[in-house]
N, C-alpha and C. Protein backbone atom coordinates (compact mmCIF):
# COMPACT_ATOMS: atom_id res chain seq x y z
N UNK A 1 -0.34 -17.64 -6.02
CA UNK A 1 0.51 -16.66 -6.70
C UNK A 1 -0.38 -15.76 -7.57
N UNK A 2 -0.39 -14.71 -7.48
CA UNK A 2 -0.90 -13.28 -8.03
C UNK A 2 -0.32 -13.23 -9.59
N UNK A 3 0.56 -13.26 -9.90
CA UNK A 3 1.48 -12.78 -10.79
C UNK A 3 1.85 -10.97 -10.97
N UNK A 4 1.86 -10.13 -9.14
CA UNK A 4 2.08 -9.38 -9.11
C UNK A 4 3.46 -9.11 -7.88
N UNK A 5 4.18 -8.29 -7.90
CA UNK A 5 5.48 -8.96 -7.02
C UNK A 5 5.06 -8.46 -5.76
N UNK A 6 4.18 -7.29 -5.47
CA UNK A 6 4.28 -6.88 -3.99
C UNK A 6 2.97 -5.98 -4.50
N UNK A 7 2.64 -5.70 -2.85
CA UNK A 7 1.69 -4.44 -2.48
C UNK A 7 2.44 -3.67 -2.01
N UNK A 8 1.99 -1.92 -2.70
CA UNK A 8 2.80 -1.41 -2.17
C UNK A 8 1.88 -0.01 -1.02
N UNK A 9 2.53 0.41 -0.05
CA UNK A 9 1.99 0.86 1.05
C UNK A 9 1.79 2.47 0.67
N UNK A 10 1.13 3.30 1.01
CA UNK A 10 0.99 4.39 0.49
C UNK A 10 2.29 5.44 0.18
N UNK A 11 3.25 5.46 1.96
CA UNK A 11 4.28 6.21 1.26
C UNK A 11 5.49 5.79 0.36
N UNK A 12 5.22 4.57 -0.12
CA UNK A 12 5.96 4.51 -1.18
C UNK A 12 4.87 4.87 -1.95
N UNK A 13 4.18 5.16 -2.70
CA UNK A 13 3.68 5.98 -3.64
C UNK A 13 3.96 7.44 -3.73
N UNK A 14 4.13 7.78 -2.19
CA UNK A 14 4.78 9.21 -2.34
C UNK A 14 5.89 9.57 -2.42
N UNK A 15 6.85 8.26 -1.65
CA UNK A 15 8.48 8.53 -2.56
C UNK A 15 8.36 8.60 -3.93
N UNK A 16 7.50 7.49 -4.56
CA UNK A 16 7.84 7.52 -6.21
C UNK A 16 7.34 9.08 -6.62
N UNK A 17 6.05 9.64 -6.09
CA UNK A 17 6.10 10.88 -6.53
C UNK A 17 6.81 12.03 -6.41
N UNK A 18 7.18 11.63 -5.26
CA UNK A 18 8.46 13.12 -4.74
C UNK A 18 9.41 12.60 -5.52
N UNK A 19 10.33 11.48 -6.02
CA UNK A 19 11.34 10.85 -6.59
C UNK A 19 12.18 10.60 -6.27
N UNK A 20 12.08 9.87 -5.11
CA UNK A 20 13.36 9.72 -4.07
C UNK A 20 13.86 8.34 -4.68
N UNK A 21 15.10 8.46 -4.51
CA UNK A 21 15.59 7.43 -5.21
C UNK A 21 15.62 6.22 -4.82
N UNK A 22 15.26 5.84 -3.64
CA UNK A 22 15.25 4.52 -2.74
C UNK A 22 14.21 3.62 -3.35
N UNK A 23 13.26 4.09 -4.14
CA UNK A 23 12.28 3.60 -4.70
C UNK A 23 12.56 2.54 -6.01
N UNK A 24 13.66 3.45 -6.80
CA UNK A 24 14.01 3.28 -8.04
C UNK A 24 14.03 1.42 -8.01
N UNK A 25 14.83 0.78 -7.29
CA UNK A 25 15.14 -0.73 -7.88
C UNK A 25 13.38 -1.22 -7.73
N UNK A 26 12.24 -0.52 -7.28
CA UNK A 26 11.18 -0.90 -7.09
C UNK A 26 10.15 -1.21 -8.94
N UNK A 27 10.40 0.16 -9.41
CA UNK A 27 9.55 0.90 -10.08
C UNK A 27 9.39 -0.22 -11.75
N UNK A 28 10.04 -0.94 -11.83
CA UNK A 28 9.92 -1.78 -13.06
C UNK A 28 8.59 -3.04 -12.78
N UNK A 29 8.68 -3.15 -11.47
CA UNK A 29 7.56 -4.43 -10.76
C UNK A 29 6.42 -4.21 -11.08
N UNK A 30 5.67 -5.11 -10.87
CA UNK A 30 3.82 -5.49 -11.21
C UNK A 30 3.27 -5.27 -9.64
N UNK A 31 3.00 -4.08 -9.61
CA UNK A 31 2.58 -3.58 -8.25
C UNK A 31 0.66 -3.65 -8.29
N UNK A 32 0.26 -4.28 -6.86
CA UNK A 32 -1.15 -3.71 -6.58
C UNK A 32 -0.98 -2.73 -5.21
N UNK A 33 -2.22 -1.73 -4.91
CA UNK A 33 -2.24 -0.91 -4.36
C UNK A 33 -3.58 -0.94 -3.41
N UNK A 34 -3.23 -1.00 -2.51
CA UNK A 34 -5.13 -0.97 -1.73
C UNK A 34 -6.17 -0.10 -2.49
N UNK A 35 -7.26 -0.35 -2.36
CA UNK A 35 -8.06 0.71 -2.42
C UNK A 35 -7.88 1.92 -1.19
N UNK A 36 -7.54 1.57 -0.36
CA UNK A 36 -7.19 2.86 1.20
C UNK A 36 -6.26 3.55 0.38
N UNK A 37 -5.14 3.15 -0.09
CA UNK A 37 -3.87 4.01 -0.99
C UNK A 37 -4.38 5.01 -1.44
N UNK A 38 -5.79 4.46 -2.56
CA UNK A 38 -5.99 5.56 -3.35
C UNK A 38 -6.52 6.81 -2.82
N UNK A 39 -7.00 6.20 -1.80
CA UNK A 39 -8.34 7.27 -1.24
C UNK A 39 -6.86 8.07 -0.43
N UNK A 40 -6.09 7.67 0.08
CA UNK A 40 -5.57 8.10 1.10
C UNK A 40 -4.40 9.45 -0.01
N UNK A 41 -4.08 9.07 -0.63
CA UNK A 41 -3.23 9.87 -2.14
C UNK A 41 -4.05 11.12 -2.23
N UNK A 42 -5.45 10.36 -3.17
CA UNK A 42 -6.05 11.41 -3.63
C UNK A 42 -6.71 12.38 -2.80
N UNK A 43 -7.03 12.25 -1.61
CA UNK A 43 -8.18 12.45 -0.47
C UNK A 43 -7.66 13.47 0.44
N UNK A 44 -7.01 13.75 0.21
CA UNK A 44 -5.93 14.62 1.01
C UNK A 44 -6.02 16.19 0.69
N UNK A 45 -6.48 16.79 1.51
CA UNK A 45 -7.29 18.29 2.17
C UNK A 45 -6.08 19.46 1.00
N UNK A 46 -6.83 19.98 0.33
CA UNK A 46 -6.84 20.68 -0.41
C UNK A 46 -5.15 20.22 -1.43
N UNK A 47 -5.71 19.31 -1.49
CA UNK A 47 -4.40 18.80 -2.98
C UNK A 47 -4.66 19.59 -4.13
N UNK A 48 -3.86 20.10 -4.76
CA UNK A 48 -3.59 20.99 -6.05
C UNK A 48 -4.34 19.70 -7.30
N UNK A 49 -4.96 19.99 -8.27
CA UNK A 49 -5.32 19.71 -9.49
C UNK A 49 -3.87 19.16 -10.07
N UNK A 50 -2.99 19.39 -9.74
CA UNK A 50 -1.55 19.19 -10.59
C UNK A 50 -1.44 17.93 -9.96
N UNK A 51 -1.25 18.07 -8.36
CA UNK A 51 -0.95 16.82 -7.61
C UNK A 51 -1.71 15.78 -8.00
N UNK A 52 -3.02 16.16 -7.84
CA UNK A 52 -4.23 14.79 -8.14
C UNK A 52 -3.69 14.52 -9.64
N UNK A 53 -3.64 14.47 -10.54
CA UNK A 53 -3.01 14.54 -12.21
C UNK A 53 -1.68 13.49 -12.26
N UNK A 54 -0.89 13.98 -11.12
CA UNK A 54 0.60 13.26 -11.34
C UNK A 54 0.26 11.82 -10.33
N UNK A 55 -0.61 12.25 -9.36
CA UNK A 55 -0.63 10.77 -8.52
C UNK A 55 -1.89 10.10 -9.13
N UNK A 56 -2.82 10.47 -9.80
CA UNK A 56 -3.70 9.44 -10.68
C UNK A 56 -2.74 8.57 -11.70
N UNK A 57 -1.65 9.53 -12.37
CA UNK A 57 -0.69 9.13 -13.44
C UNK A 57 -0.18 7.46 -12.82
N UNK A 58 0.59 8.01 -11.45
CA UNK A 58 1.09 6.98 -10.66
C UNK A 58 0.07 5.82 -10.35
N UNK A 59 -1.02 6.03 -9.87
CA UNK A 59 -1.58 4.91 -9.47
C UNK A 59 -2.27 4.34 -10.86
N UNK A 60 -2.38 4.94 -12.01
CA UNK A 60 -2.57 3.94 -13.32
C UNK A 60 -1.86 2.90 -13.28
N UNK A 61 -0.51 2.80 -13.11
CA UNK A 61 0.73 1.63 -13.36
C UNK A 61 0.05 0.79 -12.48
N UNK A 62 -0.65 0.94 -11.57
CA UNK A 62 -0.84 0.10 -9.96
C UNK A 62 -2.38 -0.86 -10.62
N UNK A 63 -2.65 -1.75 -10.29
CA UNK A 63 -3.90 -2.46 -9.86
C UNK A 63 -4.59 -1.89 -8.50
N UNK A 64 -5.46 -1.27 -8.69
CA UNK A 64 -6.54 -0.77 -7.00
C UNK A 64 -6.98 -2.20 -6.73
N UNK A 65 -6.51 -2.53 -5.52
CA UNK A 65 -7.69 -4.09 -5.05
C UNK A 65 -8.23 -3.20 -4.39
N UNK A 66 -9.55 -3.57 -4.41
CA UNK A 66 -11.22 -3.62 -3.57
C UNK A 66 -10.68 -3.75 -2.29
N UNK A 67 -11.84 -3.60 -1.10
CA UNK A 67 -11.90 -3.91 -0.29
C UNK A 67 -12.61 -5.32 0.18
N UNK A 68 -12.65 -6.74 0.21
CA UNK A 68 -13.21 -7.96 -0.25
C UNK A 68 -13.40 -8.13 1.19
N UNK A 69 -14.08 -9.33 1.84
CA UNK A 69 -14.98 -9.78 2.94
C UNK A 69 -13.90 -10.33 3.74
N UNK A 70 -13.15 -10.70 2.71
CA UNK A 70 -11.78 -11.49 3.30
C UNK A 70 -11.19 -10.27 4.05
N UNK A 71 -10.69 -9.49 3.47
CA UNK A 71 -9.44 -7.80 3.72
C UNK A 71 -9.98 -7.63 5.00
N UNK A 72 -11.28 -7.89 4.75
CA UNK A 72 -11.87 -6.86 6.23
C UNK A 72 -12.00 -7.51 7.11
N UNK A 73 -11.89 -8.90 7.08
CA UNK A 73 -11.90 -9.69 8.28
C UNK A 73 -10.37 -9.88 8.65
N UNK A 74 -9.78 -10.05 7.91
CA UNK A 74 -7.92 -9.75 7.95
C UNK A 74 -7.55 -8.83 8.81
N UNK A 75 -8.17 -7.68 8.54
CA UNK A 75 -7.93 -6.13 9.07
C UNK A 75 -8.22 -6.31 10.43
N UNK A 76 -9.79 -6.75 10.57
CA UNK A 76 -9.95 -6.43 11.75
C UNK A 76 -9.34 -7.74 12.92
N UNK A 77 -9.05 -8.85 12.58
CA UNK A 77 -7.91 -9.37 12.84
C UNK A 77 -6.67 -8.73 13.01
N UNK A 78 -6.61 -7.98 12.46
CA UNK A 78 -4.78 -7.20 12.61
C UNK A 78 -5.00 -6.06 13.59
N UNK A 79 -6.17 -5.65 14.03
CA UNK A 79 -6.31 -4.47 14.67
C UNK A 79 -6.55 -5.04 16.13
N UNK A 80 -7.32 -6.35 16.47
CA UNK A 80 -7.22 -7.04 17.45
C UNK A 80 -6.16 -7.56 18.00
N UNK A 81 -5.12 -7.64 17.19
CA UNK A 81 -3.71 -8.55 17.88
C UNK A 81 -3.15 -7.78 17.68
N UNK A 82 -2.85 -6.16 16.54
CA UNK A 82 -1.62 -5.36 17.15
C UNK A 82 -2.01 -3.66 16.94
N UNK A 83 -1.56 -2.92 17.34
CA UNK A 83 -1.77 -1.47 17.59
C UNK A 83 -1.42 -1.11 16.40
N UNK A 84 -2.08 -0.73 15.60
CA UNK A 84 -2.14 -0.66 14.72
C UNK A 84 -3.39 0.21 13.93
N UNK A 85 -3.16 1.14 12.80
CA UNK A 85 -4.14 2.33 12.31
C UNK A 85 -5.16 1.46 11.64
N UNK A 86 -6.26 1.92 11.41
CA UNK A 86 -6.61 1.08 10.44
C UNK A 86 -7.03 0.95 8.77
N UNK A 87 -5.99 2.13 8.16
CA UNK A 87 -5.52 2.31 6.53
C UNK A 87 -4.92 1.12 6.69
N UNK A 88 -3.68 1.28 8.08
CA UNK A 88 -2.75 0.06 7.67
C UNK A 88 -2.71 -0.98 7.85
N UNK A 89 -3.86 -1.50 8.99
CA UNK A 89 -4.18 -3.19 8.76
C UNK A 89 -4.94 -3.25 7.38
N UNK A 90 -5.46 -2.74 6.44
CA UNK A 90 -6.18 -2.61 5.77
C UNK A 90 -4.95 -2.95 4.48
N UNK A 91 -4.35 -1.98 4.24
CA UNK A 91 -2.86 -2.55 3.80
C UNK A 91 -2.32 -3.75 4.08
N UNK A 92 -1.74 -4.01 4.74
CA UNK A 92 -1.69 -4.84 5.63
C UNK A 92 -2.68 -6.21 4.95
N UNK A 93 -3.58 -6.17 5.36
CA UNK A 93 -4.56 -7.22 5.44
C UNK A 93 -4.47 -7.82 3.70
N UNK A 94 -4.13 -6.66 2.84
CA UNK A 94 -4.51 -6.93 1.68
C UNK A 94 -3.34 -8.10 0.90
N UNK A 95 -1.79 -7.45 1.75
CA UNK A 95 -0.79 -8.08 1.23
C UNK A 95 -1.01 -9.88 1.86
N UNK A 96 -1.41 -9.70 3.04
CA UNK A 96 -1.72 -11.00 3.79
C UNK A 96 -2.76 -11.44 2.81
N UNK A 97 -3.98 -11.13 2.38
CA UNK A 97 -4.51 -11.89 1.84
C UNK A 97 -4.24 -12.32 0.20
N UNK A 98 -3.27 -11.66 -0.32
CA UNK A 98 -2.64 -11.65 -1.80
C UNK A 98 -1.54 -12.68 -1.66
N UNK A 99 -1.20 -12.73 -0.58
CA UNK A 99 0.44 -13.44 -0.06
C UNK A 99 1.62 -13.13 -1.13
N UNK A 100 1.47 -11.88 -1.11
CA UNK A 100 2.96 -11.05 -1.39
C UNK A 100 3.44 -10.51 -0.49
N UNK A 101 4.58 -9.65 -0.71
CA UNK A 101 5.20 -8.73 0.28
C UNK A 101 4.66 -7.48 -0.09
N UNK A 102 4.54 -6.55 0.98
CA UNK A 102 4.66 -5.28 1.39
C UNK A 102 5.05 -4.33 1.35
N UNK A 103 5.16 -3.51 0.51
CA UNK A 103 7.29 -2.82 0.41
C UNK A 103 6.49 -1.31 1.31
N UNK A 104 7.23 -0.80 1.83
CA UNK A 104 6.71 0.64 2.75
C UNK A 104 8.34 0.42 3.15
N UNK A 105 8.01 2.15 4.00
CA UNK A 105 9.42 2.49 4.88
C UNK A 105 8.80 2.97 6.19
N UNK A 106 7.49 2.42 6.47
CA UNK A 106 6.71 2.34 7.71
C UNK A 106 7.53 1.09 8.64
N UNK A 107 8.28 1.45 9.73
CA UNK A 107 8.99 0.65 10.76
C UNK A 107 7.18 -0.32 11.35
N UNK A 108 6.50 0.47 11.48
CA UNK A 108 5.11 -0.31 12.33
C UNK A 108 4.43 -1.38 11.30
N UNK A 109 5.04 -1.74 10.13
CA UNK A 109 4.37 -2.77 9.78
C UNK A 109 5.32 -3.99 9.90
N UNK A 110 6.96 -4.05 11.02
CA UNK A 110 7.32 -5.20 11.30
C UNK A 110 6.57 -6.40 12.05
N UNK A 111 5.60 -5.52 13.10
CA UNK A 111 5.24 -6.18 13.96
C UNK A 111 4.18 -7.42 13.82
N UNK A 112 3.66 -7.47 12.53
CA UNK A 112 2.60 -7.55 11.72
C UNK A 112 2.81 -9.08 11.77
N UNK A 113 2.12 -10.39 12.37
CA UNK A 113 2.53 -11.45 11.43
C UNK A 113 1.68 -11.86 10.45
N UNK A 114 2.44 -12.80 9.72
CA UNK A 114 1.87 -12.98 8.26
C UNK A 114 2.12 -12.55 7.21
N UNK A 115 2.33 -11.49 6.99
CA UNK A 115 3.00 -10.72 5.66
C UNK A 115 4.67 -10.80 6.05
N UNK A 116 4.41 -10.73 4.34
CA UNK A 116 6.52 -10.33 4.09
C UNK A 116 6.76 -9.11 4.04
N UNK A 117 7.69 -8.03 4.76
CA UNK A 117 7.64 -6.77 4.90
C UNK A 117 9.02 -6.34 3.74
N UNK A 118 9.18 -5.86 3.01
CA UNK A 118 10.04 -5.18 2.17
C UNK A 118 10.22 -3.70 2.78
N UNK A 119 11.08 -3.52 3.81
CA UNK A 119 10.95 -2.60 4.25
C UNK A 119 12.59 -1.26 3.70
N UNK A 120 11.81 -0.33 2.97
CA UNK A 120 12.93 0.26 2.24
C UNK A 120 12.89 1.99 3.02
């Protein structure tokens, strides 16, 4: 046990930023976030100074996990047994190796075994 309730998948970071409300019963929790999240948020081809500002804001609340020896052998485990990107075995791999749930509104991380999918 972590003492964090879930990992959460990148586009729920972007519901919480757009503010869609599906998110809301989420947003009180002890969330970690891949390190891929961040890169994948911030990293993104000509993002406004405003954007990077409000989604750094967001991913403060978050814990960044690393990428660890474990994740990456997880990952590439998850990329061998299912079709799958590889941000999101990487995701993926992280909640599997944290043994929390997942929360995304990505349908392609049912297929996944091992993780608990919170799929909103």
């Amino acid at each position: 046990m972590t003492g964090f309730d879930f990992v959460d998948d990148t586009n729920f970071l972007i519901d919480v930023h757009e503010g869609r409300e599906k998110v809301e019963p989420f947003l009180d929790s002890s969330v970690i976030v891949s390190v891929i999240t961040e890169i994948e948020l911030l990293g993104r081809h000509k993002i406004t100074q405003e954007e990077q500002q409000k989604l750094r804001a967001i991913l403060d609340d978050c814990i960044v996990f690393e990428l660890t020896a474990e994740i990456r052998r997880l990952a590439i485990e998850l990329r061998q047994k299912t079709k799958i990107k590889t941000p999101d075995a990487i995701i993926a791999a992280t909640s599997k190796y944290l043994q929390i749930p997942l929360v995304s509104s990505d349908k392609g991380f049912k297929n996944i075994e091992g993780i608990e999918l919170i799929l909103i």
